[in-house]
C-alpha atoms as a PDB file:
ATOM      1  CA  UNK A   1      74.919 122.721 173.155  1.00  0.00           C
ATOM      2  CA  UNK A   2      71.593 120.641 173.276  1.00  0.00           C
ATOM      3  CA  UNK A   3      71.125 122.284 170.186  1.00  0.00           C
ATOM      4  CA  UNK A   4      74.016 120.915 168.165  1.00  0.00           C
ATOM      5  CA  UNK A   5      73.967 117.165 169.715  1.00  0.00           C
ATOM      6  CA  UNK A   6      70.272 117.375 168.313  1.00  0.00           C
ATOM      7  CA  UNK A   7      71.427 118.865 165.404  1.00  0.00           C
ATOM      8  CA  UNK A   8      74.064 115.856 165.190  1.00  0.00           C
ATOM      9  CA  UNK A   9      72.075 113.376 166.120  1.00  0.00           C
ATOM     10  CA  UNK A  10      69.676 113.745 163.643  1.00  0.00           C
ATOM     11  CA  UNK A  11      72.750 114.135 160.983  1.00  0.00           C
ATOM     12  CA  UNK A  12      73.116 110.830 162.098  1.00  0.00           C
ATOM     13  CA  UNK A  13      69.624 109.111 162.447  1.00  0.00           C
ATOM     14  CA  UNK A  14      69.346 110.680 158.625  1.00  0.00           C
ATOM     15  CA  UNK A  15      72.763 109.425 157.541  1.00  0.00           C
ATOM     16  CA  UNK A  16      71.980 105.978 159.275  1.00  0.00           C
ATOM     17  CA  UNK A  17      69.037 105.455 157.154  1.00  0.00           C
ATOM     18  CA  UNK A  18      70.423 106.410 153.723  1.00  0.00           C
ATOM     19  CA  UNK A  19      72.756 103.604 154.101  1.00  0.00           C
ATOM     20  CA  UNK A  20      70.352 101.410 154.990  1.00  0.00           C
ATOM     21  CA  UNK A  21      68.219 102.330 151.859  1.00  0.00           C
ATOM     22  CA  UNK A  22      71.211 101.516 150.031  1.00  0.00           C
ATOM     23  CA  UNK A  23      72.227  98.090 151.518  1.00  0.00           C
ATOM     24  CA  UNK A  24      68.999  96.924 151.027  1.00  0.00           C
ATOM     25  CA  UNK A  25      68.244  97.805 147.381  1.00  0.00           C
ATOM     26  CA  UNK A  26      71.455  96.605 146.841  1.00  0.00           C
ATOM     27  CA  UNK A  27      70.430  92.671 148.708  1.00  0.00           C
ATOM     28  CA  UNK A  28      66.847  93.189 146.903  1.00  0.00           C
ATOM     29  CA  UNK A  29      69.064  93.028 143.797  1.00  0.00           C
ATOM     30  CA  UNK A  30      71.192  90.456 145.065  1.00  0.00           C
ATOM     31  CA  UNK A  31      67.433  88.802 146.452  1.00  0.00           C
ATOM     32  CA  UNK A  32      65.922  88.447 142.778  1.00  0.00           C
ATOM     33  CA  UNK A  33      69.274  87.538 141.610  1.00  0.00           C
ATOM     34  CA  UNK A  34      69.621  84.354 143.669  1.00  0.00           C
ATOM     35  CA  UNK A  35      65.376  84.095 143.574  1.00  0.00           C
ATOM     36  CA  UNK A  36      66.256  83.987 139.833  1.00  0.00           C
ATOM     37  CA  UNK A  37      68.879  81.600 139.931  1.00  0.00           C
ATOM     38  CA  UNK A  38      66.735  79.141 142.475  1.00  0.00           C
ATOM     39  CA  UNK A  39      64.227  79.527 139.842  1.00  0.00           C
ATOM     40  CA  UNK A  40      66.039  78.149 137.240  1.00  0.00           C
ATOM     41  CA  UNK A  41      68.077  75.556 139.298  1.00  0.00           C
ATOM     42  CA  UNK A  42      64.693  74.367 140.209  1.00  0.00           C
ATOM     43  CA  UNK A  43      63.842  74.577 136.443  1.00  0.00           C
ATOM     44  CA  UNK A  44      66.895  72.601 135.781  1.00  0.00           C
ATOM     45  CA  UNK A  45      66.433  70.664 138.694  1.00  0.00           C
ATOM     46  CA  UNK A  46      62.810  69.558 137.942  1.00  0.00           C
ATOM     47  CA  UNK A  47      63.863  68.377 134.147  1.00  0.00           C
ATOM     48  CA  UNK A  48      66.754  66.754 135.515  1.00  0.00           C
ATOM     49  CA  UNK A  49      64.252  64.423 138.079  1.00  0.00           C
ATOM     50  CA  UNK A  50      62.049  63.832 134.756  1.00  0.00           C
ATOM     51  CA  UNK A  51      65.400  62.598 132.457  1.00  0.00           C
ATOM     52  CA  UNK A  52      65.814  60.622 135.273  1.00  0.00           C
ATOM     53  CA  UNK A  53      62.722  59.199 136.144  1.00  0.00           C
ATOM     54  CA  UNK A  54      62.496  58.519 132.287  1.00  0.00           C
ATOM     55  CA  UNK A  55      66.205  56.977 132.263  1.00  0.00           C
ATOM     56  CA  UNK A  56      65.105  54.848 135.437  1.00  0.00           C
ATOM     57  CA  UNK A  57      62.456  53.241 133.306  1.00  0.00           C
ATOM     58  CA  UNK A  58      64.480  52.344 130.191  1.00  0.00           C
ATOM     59  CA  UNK A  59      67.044  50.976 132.875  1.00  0.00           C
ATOM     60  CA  UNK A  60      64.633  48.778 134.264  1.00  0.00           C
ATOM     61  CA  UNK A  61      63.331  47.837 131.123  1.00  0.00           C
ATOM     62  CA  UNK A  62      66.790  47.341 129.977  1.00  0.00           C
ATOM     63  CA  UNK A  63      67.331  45.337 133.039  1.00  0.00           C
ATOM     64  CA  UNK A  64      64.507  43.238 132.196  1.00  0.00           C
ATOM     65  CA  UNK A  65      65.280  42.622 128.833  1.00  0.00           C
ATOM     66  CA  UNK A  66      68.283  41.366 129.764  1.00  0.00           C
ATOM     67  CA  UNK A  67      67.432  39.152 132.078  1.00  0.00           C
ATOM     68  CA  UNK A  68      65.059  37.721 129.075  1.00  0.00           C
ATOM     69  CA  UNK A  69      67.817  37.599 126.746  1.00  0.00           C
ATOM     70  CA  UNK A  70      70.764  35.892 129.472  1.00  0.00           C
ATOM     71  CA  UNK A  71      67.678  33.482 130.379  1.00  0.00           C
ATOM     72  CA  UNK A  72      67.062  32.587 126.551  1.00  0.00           C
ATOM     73  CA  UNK A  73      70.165  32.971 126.057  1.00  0.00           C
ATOM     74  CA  UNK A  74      70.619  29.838 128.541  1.00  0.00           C
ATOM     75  CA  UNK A  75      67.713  28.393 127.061  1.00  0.00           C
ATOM     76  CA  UNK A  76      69.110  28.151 123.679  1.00  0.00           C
ATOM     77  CA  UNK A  77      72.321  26.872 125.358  1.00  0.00           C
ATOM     78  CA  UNK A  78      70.295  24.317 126.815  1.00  0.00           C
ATOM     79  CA  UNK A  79      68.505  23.489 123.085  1.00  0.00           C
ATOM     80  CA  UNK A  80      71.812  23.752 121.173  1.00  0.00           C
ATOM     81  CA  UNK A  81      73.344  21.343 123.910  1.00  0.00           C
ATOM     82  CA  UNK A  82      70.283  19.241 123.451  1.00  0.00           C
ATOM     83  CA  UNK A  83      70.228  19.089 119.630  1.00  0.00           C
ATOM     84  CA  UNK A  84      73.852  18.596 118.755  1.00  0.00           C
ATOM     85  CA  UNK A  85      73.769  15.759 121.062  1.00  0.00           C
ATOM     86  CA  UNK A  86      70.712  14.498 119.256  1.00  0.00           C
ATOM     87  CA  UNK A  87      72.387  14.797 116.398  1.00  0.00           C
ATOM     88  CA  UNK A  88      75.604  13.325 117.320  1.00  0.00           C
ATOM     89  CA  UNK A  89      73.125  10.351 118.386  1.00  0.00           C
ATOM     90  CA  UNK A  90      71.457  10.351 114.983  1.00  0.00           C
ATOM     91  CA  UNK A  91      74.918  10.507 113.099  1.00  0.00           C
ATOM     92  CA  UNK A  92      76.374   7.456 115.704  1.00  0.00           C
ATOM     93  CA  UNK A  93      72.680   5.349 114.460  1.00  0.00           C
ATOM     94  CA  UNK A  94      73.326   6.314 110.724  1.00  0.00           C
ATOM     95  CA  UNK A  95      77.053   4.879 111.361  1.00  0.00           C
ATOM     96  CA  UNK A  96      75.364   1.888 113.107  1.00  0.00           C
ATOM     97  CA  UNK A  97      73.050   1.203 110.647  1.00  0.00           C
ATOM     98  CA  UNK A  98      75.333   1.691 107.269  1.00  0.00           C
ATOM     99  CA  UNK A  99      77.575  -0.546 108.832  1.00  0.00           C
ATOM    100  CA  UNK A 100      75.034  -3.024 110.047  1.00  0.00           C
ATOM    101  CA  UNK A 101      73.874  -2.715 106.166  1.00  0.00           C
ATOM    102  CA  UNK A 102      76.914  -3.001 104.760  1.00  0.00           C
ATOM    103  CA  UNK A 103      76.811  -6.475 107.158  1.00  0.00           C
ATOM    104  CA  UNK A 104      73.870  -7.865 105.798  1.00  0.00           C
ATOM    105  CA  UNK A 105      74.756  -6.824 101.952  1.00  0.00           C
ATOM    106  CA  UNK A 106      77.918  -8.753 102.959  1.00  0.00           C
ATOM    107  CA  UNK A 107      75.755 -11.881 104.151  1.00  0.00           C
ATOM    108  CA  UNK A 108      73.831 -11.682 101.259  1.00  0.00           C
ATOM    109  CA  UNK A 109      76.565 -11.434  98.593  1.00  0.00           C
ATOM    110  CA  UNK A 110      77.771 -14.483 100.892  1.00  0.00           C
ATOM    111  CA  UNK A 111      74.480 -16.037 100.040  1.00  0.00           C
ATOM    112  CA  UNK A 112      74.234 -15.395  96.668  1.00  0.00           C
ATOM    113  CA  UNK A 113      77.746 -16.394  96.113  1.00  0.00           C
ATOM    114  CA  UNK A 114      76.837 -20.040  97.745  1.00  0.00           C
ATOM    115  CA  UNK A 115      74.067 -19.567  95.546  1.00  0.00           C
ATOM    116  CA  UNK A 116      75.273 -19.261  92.466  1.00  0.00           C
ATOM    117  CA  UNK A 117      78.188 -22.021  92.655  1.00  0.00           C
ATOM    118  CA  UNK A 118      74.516 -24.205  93.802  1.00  0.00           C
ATOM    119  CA  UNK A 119      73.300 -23.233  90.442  1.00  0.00           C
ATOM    120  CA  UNK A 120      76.182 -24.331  88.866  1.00  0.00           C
ATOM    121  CA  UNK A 121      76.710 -27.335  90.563  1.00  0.00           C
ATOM    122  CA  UNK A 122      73.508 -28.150  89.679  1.00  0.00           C
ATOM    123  CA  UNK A 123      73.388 -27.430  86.023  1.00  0.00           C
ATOM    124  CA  UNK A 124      76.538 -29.686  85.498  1.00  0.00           C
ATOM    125  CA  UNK A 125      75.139 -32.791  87.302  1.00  0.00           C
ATOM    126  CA  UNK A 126      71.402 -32.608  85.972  1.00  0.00           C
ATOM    127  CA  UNK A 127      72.145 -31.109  82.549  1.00  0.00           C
ATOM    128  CA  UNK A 128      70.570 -28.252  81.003  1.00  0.00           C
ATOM    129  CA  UNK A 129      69.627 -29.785  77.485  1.00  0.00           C
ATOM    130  CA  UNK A 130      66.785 -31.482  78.656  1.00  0.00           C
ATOM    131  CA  UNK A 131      63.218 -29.189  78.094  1.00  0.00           C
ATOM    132  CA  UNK A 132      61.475 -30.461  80.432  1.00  0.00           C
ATOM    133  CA  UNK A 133      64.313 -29.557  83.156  1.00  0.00           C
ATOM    134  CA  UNK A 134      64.707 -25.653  84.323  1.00  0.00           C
ATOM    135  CA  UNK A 135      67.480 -24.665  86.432  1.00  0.00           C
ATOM    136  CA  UNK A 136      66.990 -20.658  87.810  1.00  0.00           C
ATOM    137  CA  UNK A 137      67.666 -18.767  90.453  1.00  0.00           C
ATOM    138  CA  UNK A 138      64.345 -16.623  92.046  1.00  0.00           C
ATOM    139  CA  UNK A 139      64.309 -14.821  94.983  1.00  0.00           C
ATOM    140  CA  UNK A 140      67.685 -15.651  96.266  1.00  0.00           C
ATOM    141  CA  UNK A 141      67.101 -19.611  95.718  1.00  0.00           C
ATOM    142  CA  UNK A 142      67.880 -22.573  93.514  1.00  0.00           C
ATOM    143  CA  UNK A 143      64.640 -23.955  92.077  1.00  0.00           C
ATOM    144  CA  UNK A 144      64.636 -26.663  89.606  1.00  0.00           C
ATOM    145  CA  UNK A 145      61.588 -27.324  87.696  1.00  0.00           C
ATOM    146  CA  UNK A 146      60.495 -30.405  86.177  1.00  0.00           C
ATOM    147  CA  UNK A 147      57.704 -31.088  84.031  1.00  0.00           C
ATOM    148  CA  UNK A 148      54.712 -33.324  84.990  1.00  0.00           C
ATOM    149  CA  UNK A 149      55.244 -35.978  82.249  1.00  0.00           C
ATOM    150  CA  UNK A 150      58.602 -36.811  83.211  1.00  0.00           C
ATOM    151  CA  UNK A 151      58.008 -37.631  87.179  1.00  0.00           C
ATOM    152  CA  UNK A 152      54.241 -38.975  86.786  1.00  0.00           C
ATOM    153  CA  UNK A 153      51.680 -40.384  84.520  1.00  0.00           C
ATOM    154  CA  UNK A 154      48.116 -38.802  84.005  1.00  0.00           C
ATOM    155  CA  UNK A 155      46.603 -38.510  87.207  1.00  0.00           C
ATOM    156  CA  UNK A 156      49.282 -40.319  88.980  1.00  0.00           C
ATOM    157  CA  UNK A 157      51.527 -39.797  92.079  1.00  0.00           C
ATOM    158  CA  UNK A 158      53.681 -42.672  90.864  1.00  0.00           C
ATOM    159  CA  UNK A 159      56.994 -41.200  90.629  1.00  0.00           C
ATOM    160  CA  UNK A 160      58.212 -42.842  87.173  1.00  0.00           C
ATOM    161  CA  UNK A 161      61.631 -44.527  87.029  1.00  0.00           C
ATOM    162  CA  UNK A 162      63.160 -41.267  84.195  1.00  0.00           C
ATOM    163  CA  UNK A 163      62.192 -39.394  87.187  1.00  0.00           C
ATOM    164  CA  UNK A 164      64.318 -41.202  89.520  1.00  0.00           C
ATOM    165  CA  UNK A 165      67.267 -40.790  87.710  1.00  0.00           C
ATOM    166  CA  UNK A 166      66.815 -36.990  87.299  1.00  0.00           C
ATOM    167  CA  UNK A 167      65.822 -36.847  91.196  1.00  0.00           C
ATOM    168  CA  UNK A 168      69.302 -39.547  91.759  1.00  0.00           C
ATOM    169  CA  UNK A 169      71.230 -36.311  90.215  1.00  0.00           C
ATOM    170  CA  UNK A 170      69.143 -33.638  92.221  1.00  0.00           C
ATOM    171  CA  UNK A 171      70.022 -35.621  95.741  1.00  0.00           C
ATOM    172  CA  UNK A 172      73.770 -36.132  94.949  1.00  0.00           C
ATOM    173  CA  UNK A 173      73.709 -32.295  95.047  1.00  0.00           C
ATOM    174  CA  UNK A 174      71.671 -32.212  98.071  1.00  0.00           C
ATOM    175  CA  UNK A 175      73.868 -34.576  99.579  1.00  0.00           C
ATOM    176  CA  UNK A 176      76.859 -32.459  99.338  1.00  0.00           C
ATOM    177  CA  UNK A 177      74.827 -29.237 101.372  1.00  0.00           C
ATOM    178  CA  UNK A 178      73.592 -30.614 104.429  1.00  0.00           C
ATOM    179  CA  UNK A 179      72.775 -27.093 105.871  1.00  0.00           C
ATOM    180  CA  UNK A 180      70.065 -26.198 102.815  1.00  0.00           C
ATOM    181  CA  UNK A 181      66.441 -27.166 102.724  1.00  0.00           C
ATOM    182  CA  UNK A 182      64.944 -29.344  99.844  1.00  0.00           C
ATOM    183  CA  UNK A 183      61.544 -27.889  99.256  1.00  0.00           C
ATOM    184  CA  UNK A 184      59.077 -30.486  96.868  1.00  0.00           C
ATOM    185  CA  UNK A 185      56.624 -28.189  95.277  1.00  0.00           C
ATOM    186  CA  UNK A 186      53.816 -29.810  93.091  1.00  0.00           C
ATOM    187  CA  UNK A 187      51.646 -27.730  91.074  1.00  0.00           C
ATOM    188  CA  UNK A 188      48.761 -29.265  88.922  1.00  0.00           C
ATOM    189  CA  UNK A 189      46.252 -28.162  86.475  1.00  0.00           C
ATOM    190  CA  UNK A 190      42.694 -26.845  87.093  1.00  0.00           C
ATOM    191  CA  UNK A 191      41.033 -29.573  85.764  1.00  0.00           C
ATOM    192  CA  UNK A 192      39.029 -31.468  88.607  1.00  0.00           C
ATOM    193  CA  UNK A 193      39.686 -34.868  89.650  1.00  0.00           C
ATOM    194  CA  UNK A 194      38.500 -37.628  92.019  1.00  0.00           C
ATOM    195  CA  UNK A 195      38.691 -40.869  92.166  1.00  0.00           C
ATOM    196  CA  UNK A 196      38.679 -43.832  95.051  1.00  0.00           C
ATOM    197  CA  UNK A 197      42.562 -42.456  95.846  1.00  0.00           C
ATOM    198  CA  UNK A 198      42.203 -38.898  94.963  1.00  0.00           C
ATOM    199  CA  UNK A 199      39.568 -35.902  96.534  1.00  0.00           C
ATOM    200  CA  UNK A 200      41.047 -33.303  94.209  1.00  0.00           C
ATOM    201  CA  UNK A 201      43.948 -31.616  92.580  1.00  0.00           C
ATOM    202  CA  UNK A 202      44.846 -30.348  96.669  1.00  0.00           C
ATOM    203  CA  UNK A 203      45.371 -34.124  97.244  1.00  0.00           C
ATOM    204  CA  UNK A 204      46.869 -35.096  93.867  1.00  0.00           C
ATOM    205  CA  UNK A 205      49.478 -32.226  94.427  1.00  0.00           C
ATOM    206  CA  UNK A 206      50.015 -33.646  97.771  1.00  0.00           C
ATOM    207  CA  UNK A 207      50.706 -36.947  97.113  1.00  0.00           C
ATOM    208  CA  UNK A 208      52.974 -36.222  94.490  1.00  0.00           C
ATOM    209  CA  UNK A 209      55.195 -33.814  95.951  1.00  0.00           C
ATOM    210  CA  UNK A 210      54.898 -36.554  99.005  1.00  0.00           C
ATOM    211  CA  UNK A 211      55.936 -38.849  96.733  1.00  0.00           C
ATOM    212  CA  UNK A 212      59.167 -37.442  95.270  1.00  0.00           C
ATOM    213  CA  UNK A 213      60.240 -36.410  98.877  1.00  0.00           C
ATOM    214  CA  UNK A 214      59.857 -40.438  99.881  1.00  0.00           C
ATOM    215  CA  UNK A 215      62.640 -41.196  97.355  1.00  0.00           C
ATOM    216  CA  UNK A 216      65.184 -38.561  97.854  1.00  0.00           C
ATOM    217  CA  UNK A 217      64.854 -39.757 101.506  1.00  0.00           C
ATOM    218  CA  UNK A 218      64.060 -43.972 101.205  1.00  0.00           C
ATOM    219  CA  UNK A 219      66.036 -44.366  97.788  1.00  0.00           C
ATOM    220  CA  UNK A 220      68.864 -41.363  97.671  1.00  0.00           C
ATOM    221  CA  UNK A 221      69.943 -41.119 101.115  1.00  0.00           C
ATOM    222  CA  UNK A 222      68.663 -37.394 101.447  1.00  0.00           C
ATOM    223  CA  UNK A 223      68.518 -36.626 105.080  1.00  0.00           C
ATOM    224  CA  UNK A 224      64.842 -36.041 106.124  1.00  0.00           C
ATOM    225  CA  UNK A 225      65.548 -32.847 107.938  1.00  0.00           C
ATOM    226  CA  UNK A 226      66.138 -31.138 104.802  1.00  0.00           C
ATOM    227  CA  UNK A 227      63.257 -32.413 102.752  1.00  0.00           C
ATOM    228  CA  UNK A 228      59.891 -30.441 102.591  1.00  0.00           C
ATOM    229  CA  UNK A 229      56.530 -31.749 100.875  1.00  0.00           C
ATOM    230  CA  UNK A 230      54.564 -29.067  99.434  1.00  0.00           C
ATOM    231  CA  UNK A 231      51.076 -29.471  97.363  1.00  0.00           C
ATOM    232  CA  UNK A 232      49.535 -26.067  95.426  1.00  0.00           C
ATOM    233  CA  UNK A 233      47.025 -27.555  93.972  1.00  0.00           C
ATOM    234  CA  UNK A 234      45.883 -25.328  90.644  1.00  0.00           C
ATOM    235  CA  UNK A 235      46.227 -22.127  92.144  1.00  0.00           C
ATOM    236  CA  UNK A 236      49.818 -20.643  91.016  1.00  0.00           C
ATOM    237  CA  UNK A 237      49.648 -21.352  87.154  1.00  0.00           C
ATOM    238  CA  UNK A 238      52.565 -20.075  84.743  1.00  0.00           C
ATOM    239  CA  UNK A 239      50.049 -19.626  82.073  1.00  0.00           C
ATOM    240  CA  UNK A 240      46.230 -19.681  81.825  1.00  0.00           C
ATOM    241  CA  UNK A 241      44.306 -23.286  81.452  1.00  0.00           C
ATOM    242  CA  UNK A 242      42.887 -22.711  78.224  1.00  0.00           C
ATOM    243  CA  UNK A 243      44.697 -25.116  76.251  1.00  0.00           C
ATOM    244  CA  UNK A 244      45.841 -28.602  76.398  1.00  0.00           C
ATOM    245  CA  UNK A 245      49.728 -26.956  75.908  1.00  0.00           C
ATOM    246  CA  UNK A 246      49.181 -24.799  78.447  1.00  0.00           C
ATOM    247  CA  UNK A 247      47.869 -27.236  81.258  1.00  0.00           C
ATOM    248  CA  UNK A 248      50.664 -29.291  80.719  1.00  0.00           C
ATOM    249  CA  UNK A 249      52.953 -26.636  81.234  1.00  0.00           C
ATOM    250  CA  UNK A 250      51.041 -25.577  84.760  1.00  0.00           C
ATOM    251  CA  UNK A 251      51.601 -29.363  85.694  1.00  0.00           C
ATOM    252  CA  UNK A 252      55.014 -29.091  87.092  1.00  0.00           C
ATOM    253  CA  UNK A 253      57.171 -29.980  89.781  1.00  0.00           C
ATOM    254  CA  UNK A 254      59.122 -27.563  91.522  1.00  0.00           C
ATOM    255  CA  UNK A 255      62.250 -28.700  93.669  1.00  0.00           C
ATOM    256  CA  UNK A 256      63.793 -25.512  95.429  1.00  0.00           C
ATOM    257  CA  UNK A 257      66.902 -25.842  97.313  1.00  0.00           C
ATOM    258  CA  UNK A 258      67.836 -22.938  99.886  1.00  0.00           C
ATOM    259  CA  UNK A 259      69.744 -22.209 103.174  1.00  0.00           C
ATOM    260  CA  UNK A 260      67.771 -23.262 105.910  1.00  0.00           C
ATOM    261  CA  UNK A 261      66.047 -20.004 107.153  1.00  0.00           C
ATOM    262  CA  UNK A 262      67.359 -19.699 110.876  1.00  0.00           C
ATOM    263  CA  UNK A 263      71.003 -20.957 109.914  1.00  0.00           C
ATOM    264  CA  UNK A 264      70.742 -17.694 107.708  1.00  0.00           C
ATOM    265  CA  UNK A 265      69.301 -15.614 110.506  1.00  0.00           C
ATOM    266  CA  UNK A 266      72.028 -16.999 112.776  1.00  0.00           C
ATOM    267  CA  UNK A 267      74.473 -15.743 110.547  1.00  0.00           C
ATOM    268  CA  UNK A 268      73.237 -12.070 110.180  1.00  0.00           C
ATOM    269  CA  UNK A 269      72.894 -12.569 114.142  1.00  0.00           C
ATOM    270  CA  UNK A 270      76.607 -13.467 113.809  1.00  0.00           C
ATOM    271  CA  UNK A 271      77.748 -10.472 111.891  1.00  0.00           C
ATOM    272  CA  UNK A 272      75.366  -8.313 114.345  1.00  0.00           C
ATOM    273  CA  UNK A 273      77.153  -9.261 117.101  1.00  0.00           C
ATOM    274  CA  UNK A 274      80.425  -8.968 115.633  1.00  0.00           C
ATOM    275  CA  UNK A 275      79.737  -5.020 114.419  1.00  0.00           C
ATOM    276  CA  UNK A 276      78.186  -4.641 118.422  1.00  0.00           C
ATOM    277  CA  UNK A 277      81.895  -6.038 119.776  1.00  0.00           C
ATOM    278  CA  UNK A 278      83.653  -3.458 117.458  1.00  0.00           C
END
């Protein structure tokens, strides 16, 4: 009997262990299997960790950049904000200033209108068939020009009685604009003179153009305020002093009749003011 339970329990030991074998071949298989899986998850896993540590960066860059751009972005907000309402501003001056031109071009046709009706005026009371009489407009003013032999003699600031009745014709018209200036311009030759009276042609222009002033304002009634004495000596000739001809015609008298300055600036001050209201 000892026999067979040895007998038995060997069987047994020995059948034990096969299975054993067996089971554990068969979890070395299963072993390698999940060693080989593990392997390649970490594999996987490893790439995966790179992709993202690579995608982390362009994220952040990404981030970055667009932070940049939303900042410049607000910054060229900012600038377009800032330049269209520059140039709305520049527009509204352009505006300003065409109209403010288109004020003055107004004043001045207003001017030259007056002007012109001066000029006529003029030319029917004084006559224009006399030579020795000019009536032109220059610069925007009436000048009448009158040659030396009619007002004086030679060397004279005598103004001769022909003269008067030219200069009678000159105030009438002066007379009837009591807001324009009467400038008396004398002009002489550039021959030198002096005498017990006279230093030179500066004092001989002088006293003529002093001269004709004293009877538009003693004998014609023309109001002192408007009258303006004026000597030029040789210096502004119309033609060079190389002939007798030619002096004489660089001995002349000059009588310019214009707007009195500030009553003009007062009135593009006006029209200023007028354009600021609107």
């Amino acid at each position: 009997m000892k026999k067979v339970m040895l007998i038995i329990t060997l069987v047994s030991i020995s059948l034990t262990s096969c299975v054993s074998k067996k089971k554990f071949a068969l979890l070395e298989t299963k072993n390698k299997e999940i060693q080989e899986l593990l392997n390649t998850a970490t594999v996987k896993l490893n790439v995966c960790l790179s992709e993202k540590e690579a995608l982390t960066g362009q994220v952040d860059y990404l981030k970055q950049n667009n932070s940049e751009l939303i900042s410049s972005s607000k910054e060229l907000t900012v600038l377009t904000a800032k330049n269209s309402e520059n140039l709305e501003k520049s527009l509204e001056s352009l505006k300003e200033k065409d109209l403010k031109i288109n004020r003055l071009q107004d004043a001045l046709t207003k001017k030259d209108s007056v002007t012109l009706a001066l000029v006529t005026s003029l030319k029917r009371e004084v006559g224009i068939d006399d030579p020795d009489i000019n009536i032109n407009v220059e610069k925007g003013v009436v000048m009448i020009s009158i040659a030396d032999n009619l007002l004086f003699k030679s060397g004279s600031y005598e103004v001769s009685d022909r003269a008067k009745e030219v200069l009678a014709k000159v105030a009438k018209v002066v007379n009837s604009k009591p807001d324009f200036e009467c400038m008396v311009e004398s002009h002489t030759d550039n021959l030198p003179i002096k005498n017990a009276v006279l230093l030179d042609n500066w004092d001989l222009s002088v006293k003529r153009a002093t001269s004709i002033v004293r009877v538009l304002q003693t004998d014609l009634g023309v109001n002192p305020k408007q009258l303006i004495p004026a000597g030029r000596s040789s210096y502004i000739p119309l033609v060079t002093n190389d002939t007798p001809a030619n002096r004489a015609k660089n001995r002349r008298t000059r009588i310019i009749i214009m707007p009195k300055i500030d009553q003009f600036y007062d009135m593009i001050e006006k029209e200023m003011k007028n354009f600021e209201k609107k």
